[in-house]
Structure formats: structure tokens, C-alpha cells
PDB file of N, CA and C in Angstrom:
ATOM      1  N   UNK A   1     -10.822  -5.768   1.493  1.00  0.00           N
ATOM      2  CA  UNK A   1      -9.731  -5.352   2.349  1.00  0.00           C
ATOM      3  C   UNK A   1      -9.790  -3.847   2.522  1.00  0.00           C
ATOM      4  N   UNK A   2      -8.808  -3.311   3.477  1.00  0.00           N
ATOM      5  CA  UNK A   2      -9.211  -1.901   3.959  1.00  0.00           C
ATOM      6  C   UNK A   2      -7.754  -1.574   3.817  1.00  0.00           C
ATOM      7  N   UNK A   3      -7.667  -0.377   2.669  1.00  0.00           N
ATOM      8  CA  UNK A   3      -6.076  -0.120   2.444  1.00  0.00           C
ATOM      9  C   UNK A   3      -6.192   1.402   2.767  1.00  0.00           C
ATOM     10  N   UNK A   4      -5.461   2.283   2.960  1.00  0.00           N
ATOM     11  CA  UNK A   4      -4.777   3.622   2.632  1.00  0.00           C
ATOM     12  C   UNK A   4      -3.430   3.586   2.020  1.00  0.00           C
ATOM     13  N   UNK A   5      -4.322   4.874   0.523  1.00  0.00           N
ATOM     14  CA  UNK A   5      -3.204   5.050  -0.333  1.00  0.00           C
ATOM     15  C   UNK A   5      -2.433   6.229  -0.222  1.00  0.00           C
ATOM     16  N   UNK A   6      -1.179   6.269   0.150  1.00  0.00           N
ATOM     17  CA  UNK A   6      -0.149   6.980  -0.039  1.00  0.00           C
ATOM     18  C   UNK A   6      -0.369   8.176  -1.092  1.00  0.00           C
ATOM     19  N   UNK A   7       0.322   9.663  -0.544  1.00  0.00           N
ATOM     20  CA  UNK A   7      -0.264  10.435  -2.000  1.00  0.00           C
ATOM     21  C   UNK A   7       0.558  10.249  -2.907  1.00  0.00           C
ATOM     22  N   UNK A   8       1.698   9.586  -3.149  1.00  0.00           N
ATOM     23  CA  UNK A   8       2.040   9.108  -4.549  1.00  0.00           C
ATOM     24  C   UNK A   8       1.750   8.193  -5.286  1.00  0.00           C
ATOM     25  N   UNK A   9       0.689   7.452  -4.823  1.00  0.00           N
ATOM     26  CA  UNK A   9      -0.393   6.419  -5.596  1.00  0.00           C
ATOM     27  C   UNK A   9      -1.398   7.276  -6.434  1.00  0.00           C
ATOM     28  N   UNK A  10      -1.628   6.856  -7.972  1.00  0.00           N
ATOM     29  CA  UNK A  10      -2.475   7.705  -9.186  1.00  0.00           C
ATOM     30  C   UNK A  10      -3.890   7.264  -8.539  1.00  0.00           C
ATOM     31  N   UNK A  11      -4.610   8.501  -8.501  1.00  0.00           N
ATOM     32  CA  UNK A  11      -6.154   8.051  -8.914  1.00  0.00           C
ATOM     33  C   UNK A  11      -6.707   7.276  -9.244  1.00  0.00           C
ATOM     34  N   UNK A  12      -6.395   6.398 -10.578  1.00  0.00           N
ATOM     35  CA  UNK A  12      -6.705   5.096 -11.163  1.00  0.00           C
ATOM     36  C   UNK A  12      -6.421   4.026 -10.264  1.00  0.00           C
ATOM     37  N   UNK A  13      -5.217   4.347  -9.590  1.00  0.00           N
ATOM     38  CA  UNK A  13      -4.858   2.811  -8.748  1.00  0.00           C
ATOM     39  C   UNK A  13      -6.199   2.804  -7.350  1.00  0.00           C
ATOM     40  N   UNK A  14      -6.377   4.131  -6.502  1.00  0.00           N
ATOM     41  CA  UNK A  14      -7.338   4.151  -5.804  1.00  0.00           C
ATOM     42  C   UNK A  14      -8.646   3.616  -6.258  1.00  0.00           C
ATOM     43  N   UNK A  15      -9.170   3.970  -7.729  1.00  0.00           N
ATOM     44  CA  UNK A  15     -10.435   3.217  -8.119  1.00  0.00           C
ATOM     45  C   UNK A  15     -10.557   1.794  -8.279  1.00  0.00           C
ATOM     46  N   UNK A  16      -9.194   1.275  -9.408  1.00  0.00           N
ATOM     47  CA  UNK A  16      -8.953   0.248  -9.441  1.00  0.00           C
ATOM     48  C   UNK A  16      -9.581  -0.782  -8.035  1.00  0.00           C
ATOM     49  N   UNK A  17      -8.661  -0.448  -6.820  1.00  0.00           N
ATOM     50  CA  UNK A  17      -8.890  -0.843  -5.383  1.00  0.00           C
ATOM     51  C   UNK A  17     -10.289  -0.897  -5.497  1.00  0.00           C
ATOM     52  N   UNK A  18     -11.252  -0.026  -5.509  1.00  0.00           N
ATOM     53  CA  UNK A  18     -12.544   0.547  -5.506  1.00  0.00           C
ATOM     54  C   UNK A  18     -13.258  -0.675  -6.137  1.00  0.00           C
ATOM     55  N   UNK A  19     -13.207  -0.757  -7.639  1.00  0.00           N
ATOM     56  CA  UNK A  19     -13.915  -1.490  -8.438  1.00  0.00           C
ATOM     57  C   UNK A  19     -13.773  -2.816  -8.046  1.00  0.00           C
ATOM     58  N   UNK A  20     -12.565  -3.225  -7.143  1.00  0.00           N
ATOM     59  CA  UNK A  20     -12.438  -4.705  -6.874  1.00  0.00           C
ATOM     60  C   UNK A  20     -13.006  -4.772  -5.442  1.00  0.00           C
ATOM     61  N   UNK A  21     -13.747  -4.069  -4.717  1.00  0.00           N
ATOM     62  CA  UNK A  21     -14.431  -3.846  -4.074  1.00  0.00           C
ATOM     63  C   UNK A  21     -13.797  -4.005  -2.710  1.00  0.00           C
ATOM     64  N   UNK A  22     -12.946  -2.872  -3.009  1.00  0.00           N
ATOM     65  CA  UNK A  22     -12.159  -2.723  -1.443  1.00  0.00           C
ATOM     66  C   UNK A  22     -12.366  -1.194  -0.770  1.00  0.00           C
ATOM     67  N   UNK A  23     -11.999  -1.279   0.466  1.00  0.00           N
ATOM     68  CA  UNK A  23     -12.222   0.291   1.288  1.00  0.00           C
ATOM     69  C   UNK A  23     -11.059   0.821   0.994  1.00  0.00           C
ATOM     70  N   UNK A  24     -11.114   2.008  -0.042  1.00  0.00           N
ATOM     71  CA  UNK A  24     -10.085   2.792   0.116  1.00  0.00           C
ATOM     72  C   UNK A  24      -9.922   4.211   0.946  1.00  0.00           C
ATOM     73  N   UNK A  25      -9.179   4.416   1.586  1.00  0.00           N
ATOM     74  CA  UNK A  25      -8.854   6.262   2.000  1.00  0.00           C
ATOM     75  C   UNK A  25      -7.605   6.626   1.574  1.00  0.00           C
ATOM     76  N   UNK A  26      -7.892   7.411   0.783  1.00  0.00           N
ATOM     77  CA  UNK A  26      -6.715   7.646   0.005  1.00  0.00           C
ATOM     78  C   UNK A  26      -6.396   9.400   0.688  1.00  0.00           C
ATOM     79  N   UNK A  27      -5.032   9.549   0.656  1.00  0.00           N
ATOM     80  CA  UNK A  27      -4.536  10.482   1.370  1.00  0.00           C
ATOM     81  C   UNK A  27      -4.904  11.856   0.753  1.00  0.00           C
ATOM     82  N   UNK A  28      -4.835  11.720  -0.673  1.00  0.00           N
ATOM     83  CA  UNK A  28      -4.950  12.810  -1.231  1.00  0.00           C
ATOM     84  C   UNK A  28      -6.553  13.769  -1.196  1.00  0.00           C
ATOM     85  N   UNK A  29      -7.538  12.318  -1.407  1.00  0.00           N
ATOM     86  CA  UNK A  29      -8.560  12.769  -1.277  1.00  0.00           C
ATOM     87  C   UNK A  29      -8.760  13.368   0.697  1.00  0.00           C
ATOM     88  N   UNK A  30      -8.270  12.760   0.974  1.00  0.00           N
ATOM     89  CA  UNK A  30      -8.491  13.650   2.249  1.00  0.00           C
ATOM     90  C   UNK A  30      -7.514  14.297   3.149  1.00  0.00           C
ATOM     91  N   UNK A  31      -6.903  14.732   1.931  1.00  0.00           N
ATOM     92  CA  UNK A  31      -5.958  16.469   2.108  1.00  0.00           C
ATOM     93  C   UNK A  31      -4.987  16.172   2.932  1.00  0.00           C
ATOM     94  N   UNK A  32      -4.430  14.941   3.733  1.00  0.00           N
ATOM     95  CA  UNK A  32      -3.366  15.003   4.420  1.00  0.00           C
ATOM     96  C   UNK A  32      -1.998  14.936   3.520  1.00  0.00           C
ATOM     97  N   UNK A  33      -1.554  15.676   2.705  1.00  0.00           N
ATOM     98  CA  UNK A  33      -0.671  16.323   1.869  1.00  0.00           C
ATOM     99  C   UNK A  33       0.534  16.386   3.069  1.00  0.00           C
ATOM    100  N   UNK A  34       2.008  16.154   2.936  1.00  0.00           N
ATOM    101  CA  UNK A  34       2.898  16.012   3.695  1.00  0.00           C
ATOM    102  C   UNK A  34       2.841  15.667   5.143  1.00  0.00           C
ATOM    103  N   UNK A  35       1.821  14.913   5.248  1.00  0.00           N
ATOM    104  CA  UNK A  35       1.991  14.159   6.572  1.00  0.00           C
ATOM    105  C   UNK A  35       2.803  13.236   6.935  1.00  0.00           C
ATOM    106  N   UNK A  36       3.512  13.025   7.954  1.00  0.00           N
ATOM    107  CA  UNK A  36       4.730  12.336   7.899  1.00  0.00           C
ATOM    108  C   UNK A  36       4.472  10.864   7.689  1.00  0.00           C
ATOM    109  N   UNK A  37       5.210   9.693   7.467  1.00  0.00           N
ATOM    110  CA  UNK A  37       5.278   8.415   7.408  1.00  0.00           C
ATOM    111  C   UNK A  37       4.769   7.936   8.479  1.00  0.00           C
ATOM    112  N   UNK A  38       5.289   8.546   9.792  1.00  0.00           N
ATOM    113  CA  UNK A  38       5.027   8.260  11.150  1.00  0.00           C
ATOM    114  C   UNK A  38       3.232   8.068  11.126  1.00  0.00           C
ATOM    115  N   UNK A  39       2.836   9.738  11.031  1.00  0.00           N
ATOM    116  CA  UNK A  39       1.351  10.060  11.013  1.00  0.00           C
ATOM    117  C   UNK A  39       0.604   8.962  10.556  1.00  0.00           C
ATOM    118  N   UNK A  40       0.921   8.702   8.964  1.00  0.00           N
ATOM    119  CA  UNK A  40       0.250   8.038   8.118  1.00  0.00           C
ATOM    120  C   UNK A  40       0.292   6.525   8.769  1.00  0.00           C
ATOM    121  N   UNK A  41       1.178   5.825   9.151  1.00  0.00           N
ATOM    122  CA  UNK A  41       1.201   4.360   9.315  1.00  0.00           C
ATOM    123  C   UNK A  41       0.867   4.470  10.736  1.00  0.00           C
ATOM    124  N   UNK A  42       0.106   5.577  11.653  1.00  0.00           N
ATOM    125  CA  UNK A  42      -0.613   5.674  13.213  1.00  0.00           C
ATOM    126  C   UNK A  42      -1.781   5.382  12.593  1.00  0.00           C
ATOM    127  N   UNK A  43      -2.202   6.341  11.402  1.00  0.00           N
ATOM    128  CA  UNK A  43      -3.840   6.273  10.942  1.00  0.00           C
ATOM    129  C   UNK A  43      -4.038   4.978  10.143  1.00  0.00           C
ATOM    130  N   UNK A  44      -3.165   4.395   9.524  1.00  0.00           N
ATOM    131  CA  UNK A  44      -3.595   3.012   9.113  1.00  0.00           C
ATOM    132  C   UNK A  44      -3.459   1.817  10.323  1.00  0.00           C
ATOM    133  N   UNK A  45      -2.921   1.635  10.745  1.00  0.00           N
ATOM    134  CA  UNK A  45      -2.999   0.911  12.062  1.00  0.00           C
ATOM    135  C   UNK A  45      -3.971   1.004  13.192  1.00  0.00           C
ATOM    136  N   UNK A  46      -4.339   1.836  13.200  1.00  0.00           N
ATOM    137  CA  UNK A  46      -5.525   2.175  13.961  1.00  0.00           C
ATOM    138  C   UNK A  46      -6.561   1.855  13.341  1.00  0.00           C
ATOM    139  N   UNK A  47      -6.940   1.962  11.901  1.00  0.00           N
ATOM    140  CA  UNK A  47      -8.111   1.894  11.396  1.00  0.00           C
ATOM    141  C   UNK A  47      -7.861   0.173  10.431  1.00  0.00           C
ATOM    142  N   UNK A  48      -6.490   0.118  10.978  1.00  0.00           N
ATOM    143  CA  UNK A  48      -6.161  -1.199  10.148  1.00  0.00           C
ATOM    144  C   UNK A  48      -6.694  -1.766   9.089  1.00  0.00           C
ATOM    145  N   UNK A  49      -5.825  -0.628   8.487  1.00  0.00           N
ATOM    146  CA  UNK A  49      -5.405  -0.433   6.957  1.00  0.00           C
ATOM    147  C   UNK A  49      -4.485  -0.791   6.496  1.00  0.00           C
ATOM    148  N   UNK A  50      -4.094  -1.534   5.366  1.00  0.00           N
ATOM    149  CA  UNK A  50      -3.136  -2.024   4.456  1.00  0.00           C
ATOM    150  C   UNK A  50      -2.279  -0.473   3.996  1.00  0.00           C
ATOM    151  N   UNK A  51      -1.077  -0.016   3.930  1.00  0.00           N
ATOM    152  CA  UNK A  51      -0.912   0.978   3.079  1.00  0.00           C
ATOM    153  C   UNK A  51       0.148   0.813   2.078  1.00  0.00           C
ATOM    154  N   UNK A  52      -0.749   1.174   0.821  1.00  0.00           N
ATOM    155  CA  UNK A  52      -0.100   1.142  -0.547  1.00  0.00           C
ATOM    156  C   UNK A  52       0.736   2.510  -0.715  1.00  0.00           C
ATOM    157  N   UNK A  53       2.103   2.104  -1.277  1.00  0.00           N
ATOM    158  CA  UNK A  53       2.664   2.848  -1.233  1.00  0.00           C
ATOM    159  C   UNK A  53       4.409   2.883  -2.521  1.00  0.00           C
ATOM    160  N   UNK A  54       4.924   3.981  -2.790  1.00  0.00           N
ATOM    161  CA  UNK A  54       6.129   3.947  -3.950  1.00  0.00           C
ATOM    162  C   UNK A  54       6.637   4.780  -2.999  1.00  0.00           C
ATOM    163  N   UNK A  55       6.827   5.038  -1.747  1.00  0.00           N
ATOM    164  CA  UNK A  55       7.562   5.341  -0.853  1.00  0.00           C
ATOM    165  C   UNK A  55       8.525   4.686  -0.217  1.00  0.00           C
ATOM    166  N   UNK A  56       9.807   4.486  -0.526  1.00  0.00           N
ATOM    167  CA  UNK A  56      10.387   3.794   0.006  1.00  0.00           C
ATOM    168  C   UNK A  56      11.073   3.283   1.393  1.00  0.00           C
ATOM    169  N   UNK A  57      10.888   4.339   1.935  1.00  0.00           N
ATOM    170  CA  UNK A  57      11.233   4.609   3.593  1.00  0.00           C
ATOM    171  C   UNK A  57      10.478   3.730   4.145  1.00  0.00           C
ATOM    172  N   UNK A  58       9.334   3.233   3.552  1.00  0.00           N
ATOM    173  CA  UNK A  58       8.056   2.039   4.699  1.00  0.00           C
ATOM    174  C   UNK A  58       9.037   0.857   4.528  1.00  0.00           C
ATOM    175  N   UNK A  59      10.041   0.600   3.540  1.00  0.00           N
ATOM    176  CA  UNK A  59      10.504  -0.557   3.258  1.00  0.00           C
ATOM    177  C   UNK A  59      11.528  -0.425   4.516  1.00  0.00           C
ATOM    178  N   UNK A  60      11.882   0.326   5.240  1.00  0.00           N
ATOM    179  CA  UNK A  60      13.117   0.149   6.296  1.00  0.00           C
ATOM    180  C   UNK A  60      12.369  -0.740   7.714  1.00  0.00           C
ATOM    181  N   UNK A  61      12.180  -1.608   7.816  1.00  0.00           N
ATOM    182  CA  UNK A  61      11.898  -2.861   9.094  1.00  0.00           C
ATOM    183  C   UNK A  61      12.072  -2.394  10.202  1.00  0.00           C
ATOM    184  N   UNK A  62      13.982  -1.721  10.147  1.00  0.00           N
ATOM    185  CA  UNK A  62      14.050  -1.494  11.825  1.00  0.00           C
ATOM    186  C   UNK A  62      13.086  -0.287  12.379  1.00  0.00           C
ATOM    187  N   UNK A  63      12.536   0.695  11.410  1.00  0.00           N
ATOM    188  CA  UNK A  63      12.220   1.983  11.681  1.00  0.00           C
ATOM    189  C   UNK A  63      10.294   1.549  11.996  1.00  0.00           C
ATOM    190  N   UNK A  64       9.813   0.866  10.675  1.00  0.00           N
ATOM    191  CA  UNK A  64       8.649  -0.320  10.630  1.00  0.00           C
ATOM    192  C   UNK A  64       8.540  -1.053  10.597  1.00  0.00           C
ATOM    193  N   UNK A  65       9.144  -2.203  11.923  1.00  0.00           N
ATOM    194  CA  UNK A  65       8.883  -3.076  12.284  1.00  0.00           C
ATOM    195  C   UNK A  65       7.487  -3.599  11.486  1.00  0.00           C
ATOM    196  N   UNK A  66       7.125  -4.727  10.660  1.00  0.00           N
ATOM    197  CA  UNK A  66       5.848  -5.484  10.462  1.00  0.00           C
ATOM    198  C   UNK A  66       5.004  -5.956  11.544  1.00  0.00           C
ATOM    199  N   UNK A  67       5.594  -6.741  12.398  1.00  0.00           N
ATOM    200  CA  UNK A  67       4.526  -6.714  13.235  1.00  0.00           C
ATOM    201  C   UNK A  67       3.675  -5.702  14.049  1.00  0.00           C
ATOM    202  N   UNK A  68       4.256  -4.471  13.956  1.00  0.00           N
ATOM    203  CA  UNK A  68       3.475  -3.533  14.753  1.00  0.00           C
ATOM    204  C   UNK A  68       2.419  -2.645  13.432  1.00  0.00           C
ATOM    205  N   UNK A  69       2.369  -3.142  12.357  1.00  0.00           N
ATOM    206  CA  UNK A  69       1.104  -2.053  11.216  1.00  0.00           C
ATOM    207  C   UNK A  69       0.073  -3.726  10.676  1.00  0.00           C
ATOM    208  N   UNK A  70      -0.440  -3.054   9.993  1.00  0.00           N
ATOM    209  CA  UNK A  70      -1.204  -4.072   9.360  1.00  0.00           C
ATOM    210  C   UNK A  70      -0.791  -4.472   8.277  1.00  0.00           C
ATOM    211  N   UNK A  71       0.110  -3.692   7.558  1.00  0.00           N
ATOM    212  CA  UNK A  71       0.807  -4.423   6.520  1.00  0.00           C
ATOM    213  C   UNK A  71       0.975  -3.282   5.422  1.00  0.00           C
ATOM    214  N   UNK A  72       2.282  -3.393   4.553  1.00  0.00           N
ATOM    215  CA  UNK A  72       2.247  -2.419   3.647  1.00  0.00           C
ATOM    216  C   UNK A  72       2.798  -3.082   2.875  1.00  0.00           C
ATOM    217  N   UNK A  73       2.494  -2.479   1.400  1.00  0.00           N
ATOM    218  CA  UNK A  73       2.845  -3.108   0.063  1.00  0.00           C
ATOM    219  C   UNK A  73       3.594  -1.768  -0.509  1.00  0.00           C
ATOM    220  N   UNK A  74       4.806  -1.879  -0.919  1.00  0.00           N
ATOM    221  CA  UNK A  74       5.669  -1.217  -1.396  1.00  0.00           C
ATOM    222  C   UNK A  74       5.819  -1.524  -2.560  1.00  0.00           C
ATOM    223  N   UNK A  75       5.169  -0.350  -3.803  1.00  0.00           N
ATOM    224  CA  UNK A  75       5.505  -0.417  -4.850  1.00  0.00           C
ATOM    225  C   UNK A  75       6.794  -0.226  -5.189  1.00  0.00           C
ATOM    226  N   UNK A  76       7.452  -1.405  -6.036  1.00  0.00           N
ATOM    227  CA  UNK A  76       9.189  -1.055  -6.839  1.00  0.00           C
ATOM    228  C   UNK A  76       9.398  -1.383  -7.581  1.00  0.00           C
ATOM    229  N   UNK A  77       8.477  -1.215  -8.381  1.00  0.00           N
ATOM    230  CA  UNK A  77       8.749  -1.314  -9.992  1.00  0.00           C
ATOM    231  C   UNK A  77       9.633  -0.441 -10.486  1.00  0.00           C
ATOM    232  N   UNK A  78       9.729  -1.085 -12.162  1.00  0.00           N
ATOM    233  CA  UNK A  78      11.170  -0.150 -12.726  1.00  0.00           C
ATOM    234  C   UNK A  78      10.366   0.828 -13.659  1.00  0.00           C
ATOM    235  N   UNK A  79       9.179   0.652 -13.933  1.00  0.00           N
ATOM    236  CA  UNK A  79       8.067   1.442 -14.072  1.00  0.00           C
ATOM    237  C   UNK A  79       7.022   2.316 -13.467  1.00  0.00           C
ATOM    238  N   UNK A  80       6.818   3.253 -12.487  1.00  0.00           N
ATOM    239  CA  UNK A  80       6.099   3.692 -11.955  1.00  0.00           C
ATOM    240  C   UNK A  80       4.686   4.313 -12.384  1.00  0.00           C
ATOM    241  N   UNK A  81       4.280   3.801 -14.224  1.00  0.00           N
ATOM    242  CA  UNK A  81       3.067   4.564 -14.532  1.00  0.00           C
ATOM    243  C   UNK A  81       1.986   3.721 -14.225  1.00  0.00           C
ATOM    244  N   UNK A  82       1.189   4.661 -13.733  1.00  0.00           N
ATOM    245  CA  UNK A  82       0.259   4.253 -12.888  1.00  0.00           C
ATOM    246  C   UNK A  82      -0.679   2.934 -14.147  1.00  0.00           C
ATOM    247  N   UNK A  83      -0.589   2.972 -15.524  1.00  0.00           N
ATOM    248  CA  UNK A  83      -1.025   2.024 -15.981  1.00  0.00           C
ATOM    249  C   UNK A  83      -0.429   0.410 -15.562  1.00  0.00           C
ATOM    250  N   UNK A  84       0.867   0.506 -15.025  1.00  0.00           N
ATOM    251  CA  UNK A  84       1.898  -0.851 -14.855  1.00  0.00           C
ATOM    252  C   UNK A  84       1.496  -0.836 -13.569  1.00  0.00           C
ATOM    253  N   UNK A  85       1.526   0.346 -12.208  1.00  0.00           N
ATOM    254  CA  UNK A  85       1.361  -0.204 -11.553  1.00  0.00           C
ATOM    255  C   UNK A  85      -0.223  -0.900 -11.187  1.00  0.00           C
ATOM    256  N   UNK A  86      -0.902  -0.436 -11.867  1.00  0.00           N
ATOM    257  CA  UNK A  86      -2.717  -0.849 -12.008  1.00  0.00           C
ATOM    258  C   UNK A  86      -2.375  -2.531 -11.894  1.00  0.00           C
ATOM    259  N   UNK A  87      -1.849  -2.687 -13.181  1.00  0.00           N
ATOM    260  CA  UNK A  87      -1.496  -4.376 -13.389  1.00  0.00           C
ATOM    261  C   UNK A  87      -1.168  -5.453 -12.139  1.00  0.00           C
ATOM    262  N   UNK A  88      -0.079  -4.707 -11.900  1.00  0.00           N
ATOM    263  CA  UNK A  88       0.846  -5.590 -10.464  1.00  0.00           C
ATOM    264  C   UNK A  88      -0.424  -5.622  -9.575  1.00  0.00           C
ATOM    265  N   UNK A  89      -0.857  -4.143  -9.396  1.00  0.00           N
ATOM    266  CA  UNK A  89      -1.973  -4.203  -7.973  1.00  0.00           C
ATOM    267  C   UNK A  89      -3.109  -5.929  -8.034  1.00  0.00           C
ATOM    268  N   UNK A  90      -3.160  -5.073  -9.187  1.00  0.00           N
ATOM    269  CA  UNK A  90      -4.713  -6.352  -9.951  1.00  0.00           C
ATOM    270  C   UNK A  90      -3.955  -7.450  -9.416  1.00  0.00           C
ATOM    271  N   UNK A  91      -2.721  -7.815  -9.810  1.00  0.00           N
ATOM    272  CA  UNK A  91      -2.166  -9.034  -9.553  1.00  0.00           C
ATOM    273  C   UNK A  91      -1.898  -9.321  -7.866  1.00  0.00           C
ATOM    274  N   UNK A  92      -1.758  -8.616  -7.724  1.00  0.00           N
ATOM    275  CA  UNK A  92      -1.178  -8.954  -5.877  1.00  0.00           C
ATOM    276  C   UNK A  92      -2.489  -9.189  -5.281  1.00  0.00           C
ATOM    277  N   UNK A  93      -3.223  -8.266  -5.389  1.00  0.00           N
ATOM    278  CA  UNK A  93      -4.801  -8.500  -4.698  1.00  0.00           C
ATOM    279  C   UNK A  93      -5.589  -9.250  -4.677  1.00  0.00           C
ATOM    280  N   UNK A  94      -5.750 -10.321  -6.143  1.00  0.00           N
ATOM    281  CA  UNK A  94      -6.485 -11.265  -6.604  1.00  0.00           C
ATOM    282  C   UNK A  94      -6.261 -12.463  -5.996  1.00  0.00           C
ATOM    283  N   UNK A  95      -7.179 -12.712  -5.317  1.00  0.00           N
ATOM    284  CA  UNK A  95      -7.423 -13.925  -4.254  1.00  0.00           C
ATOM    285  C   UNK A  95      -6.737 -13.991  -2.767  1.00  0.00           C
ATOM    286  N   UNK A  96      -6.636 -12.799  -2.798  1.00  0.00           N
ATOM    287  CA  UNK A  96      -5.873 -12.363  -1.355  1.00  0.00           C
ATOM    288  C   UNK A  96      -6.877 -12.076  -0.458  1.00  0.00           C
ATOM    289  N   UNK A  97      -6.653 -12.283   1.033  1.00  0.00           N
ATOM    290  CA  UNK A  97      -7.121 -11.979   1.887  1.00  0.00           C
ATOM    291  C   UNK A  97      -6.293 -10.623   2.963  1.00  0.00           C
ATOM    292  N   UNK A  98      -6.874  -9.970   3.572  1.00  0.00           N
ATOM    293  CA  UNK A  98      -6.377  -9.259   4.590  1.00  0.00           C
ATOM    294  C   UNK A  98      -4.994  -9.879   5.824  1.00  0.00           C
ATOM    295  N   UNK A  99      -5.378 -11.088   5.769  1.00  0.00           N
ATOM    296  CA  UNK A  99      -4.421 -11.976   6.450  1.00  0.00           C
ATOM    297  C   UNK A  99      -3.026 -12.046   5.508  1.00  0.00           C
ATOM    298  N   UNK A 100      -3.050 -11.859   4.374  1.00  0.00           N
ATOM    299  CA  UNK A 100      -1.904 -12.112   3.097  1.00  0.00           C
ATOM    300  C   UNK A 100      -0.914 -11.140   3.827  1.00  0.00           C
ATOM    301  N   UNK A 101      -1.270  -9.811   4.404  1.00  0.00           N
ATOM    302  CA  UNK A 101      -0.864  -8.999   4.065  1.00  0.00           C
ATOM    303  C   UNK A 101      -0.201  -8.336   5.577  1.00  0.00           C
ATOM    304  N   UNK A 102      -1.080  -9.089   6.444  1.00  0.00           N
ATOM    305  CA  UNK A 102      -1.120  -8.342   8.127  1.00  0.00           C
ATOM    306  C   UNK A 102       0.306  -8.789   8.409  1.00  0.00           C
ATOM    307  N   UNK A 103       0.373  -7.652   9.089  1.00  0.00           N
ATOM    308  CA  UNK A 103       2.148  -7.802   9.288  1.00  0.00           C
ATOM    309  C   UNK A 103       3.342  -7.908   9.002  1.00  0.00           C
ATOM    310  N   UNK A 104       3.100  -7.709   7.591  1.00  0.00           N
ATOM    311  CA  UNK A 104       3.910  -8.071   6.444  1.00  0.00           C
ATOM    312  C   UNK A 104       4.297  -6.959   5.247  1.00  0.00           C
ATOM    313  N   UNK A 105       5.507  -6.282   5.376  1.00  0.00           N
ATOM    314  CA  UNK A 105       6.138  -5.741   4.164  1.00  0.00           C
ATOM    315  C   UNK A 105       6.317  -6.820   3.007  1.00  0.00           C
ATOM    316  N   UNK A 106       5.092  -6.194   1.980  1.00  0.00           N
ATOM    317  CA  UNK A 106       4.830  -6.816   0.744  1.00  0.00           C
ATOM    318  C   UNK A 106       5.490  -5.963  -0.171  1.00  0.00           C
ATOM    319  N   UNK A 107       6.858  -6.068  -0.695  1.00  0.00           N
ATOM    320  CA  UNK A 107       7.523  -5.400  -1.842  1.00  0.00           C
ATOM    321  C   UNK A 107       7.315  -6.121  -3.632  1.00  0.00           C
ATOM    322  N   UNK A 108       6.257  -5.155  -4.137  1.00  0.00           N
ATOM    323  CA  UNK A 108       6.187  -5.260  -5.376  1.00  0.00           C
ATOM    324  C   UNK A 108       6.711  -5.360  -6.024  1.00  0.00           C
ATOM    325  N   UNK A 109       7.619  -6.197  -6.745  1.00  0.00           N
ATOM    326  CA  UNK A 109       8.620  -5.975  -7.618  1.00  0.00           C
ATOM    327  C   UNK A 109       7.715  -6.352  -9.218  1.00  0.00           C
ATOM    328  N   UNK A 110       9.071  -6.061 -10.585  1.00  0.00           N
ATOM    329  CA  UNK A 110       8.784  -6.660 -11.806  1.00  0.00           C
ATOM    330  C   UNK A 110       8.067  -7.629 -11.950  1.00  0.00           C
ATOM    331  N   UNK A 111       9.332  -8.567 -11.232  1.00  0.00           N
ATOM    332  CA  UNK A 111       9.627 -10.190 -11.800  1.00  0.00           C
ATOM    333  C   UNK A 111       9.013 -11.090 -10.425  1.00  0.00           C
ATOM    334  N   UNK A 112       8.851 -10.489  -9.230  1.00  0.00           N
ATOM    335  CA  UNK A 112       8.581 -11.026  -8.099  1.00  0.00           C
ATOM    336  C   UNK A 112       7.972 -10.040  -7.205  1.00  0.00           C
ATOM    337  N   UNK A 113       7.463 -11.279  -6.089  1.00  0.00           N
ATOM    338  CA  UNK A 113       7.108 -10.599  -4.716  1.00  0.00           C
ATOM    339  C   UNK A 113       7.407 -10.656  -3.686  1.00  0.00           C
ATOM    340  N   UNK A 114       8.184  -9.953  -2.793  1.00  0.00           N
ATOM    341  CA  UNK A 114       9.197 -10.469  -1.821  1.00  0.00           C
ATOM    342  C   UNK A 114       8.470  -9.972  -0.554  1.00  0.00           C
ATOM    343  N   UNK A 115       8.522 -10.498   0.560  1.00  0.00           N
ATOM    344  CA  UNK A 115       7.668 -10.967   1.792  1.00  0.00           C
ATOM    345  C   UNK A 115       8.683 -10.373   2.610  1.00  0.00           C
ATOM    346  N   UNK A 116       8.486  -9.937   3.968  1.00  0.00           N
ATOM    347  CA  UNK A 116       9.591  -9.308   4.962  1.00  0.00           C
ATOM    348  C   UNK A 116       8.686  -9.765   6.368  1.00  0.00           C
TER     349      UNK A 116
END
């Protein structure tokens, strides 16, 4: 799958992605540092990209509509270290396809995974 990571996603979670043999562009590595939400979900949609993210503003529908991106997964855990969120990722990704995800606000939770 072909994701862009948000720059508040850890390093580890970008490799993680990596080692399970996915395309990552991760924001940080390529310096777009305060680029707006807007910016960021033009460049994943275009290059239709999944974007991982602990940003919560992607979670607002009326503003990001799902059907118009390729899909974003909103980390919301009650934990944010990048070791817990490694776990969930591993878990959400495993046996998923690109289709899991297209069009679809995927909110990470603890205990669940809630679909929009």
C-alpha cells in the first residue's frame, strides 16, 4: 500500500510501514514541516496515498469528506508512544488491502476500529 505519514508519526512507525513492505513518504523526511492539512491530503490524493496520522482535524468528515481522499487512518489511542502505536499499525495493516482503506476514515482506537 502507498501511505503518507503525517509529521507527528515516530520514525519507527514509518519503517515499521517500510519493513512490511509498503511505500512510505513521510512528511518529515521530505521537509514539508507545517504544511497545512489542506496541502497534505492534495499530495496524498493525488499520489493516492493512505495518510497516517494523530492529527485530529482529518477526523472532521464535513471538512474531509471520505469519498474525495484515499483514505486516512487516524491514530486515537490513549497512548501515543510510538512503541503502542507500532502495535495497532502492525495490527490494522495485516491482511489489508488498499481497498480496506479507500475512502474511508479509519479511526484507531484501544479497544476498536471504527469505519466513517
Amino acid at each position: 500500500m502507498r501511505f503518507l505519514t503525517d509529521e507527528n508519526i515516530a520514525k519507527s512507525t514509518v519503517v515499521l510501514l517500510r519493513d512490511l513492505g509498503h511505500d512510505v513518504l513521510d512528511v518529515k523526511e521530505s521537509k514539508w514541516f507545517g504544511y497545512s492539512d489542506d496541502k497534505l491530503l492534495g499530495i496524498a490524493t493525488r499520489q493516492k496515498r493512505i495518510i497516517v496520522t494523530l492529527d485530529h482535524d482529518f477526523g472532521n468528515i464535513l471538512r474531509y469528506p471520505p469519498e474525495r481522499h484515499e483514505g486516512v487512518v487516524l491514530v486515537s489511542l490513549n497512548s501515543p508512544l510510538p512503541i503502542i502505536v507500532n502495535q495497532a499499525i502492525r495490527k490494522l495493516v495485516s491482511g489489508k488491502t488498499a481497498s480496506f482503506f479507500k475512502r474511508r476514515l479509519v479511526i484507531l482506537e484501544d479497544h476498536q476500529i471504527r469505519i466513517r
